[in-house]
Protein backbone atom coordinates (compact mmCIF):
# COMPACT_ATOMS: atom_id res chain seq x y z
CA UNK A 1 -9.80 -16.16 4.87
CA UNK A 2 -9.28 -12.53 5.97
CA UNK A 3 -6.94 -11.78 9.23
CA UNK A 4 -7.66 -9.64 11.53
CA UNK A 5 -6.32 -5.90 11.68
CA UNK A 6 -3.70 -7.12 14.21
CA UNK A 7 -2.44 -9.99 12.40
CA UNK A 8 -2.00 -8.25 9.31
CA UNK A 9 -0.43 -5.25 10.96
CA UNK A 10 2.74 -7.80 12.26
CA UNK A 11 2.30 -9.93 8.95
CA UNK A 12 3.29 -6.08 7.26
CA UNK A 13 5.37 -4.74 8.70
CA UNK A 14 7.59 -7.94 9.25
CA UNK A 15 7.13 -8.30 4.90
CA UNK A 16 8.27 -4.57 5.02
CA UNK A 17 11.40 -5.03 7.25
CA UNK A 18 12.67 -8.24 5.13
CA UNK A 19 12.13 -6.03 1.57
CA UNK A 20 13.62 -3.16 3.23
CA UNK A 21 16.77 -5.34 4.53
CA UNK A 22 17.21 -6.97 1.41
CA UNK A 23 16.95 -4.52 -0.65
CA UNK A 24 20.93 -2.60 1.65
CA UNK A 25 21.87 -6.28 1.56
CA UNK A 26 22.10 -7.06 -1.95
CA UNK A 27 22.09 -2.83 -3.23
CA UNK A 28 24.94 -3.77 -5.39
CA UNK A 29 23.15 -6.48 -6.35
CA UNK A 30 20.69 -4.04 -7.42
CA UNK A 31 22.27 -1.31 -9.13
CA UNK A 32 24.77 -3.45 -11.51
CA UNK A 33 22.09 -4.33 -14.82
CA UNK A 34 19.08 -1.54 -15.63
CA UNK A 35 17.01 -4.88 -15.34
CA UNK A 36 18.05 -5.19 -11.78
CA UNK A 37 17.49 -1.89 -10.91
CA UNK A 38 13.52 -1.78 -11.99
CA UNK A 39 13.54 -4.90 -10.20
CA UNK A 40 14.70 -3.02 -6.90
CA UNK A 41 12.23 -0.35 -7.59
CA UNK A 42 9.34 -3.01 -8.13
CA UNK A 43 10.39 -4.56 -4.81
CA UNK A 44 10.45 -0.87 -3.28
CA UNK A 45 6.71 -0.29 -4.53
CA UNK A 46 5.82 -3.72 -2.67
CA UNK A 47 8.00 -2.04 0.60
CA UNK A 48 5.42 0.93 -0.24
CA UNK A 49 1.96 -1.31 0.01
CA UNK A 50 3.28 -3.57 3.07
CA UNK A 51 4.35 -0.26 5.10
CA UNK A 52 0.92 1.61 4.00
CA UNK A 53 -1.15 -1.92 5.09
CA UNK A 54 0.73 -1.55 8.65
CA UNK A 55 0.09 1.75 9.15
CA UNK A 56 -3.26 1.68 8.18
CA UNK A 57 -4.11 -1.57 10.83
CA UNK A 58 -2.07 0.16 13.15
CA UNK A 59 -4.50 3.18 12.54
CA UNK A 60 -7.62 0.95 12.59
CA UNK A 61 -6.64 -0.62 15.73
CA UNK A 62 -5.82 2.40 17.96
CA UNK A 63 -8.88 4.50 16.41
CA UNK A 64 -11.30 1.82 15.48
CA UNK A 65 -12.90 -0.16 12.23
CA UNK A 66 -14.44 2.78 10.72
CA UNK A 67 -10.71 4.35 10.23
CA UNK A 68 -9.50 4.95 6.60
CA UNK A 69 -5.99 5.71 5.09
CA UNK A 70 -6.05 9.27 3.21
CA UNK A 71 -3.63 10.79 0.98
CA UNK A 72 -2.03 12.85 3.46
CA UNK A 73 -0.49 11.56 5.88
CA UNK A 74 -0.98 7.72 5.31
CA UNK A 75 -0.01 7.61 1.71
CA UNK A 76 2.13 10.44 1.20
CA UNK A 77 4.49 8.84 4.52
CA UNK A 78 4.59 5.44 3.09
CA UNK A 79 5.01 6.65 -0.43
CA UNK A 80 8.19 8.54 0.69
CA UNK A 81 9.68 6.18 2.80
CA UNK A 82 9.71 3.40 0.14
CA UNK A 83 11.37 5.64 -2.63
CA UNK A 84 13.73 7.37 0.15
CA UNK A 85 14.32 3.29 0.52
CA UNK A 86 14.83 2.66 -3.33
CA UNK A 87 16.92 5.97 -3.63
CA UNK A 88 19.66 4.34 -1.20
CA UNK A 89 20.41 1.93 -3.25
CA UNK A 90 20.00 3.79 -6.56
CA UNK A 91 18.46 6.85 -8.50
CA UNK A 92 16.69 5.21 -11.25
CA UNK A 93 15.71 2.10 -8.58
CA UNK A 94 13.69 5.80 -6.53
CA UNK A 95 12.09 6.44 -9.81
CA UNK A 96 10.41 3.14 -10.81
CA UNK A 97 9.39 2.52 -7.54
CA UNK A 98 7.37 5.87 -7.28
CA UNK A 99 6.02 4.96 -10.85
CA UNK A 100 5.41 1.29 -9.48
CA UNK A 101 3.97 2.53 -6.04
CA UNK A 102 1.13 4.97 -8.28
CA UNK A 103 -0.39 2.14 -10.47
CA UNK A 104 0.22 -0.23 -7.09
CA UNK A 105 -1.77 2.31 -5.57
CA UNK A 106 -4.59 2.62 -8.02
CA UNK A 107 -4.89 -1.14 -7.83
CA UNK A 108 -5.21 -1.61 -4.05
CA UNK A 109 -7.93 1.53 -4.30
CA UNK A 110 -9.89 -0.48 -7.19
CA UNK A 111 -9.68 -3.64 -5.06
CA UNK A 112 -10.79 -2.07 -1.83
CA UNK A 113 -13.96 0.32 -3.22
CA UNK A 114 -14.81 -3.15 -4.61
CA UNK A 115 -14.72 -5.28 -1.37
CA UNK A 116 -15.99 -2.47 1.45
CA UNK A 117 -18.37 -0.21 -0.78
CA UNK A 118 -21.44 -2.29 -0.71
CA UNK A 119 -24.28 -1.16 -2.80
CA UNK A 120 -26.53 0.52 0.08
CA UNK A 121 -30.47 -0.95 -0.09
CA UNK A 122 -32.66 1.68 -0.84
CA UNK A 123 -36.29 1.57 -1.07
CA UNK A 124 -37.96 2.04 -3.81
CA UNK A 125 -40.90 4.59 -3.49
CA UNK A 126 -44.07 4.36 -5.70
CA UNK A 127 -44.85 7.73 -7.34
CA UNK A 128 -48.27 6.77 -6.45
CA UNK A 129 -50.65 8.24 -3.96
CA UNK A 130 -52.69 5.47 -1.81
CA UNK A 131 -56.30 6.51 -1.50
């Protein structure tokens, strides 16, 4: 069951603050095993979709249904702000999430030309003339 734009807007950007918290509460955590630290940067690409989903609703809602993320400023803003996230608690934590974020990315693209590009009905037109 889909939620609306307004209910998914909250449901993101509350999943966005509790990665985002996490991730300065347990930094050290984070930054003590390599295994740890592209686990912060997998979160950080999962801070990345949330915060892109909530500013895209928040988009939709103020400037209606037909509204639709681009790569400047949308992604670009939410793309930065999750590895300036990840780069707080460590360098190499910044660089997996921006590699994480990028195939995230090309996912959630895949997924949504697949749900909202219906096939358009077109007629099909004889090539021959009625007499």
């Amino acid at each position: 069951m889909a939620a609306s734009s307004s209910i998914s807007m909250i449901l993101a950007s509350v999943f966005s603050i509790l990665i985002f918290s996490t991730m300065q509460l347990y930094r050290t955590w984070f930054a003590a095993s390599q295994l740890n630290t592209i686990l912060g940067g997998y979160l950080g690409s999962w801070l990345f979709i949330f915060s892109l989903t909530a500013l895209n609703n928040l988009e939709s809602i103020a400037l209606g249904d037909g509204f639709q993320a681009k790569f400047f400023p949308e992604v670009l803003f939410s793309l930065i702000g999750a590895v300036f996230a990840c780069s707080m608690v460590h360098r190499v934590c910044a660089t997996t999430c921006f590699i994480f974020s990028i195939i995230g990315l090309y996912f959630v693209n895949k997924i949504s030309q697949r749900v909202h590009n219906m096939p358009a009905a077109t007629e099909v037109f004889s090539k021959k003339k009625r007499k």
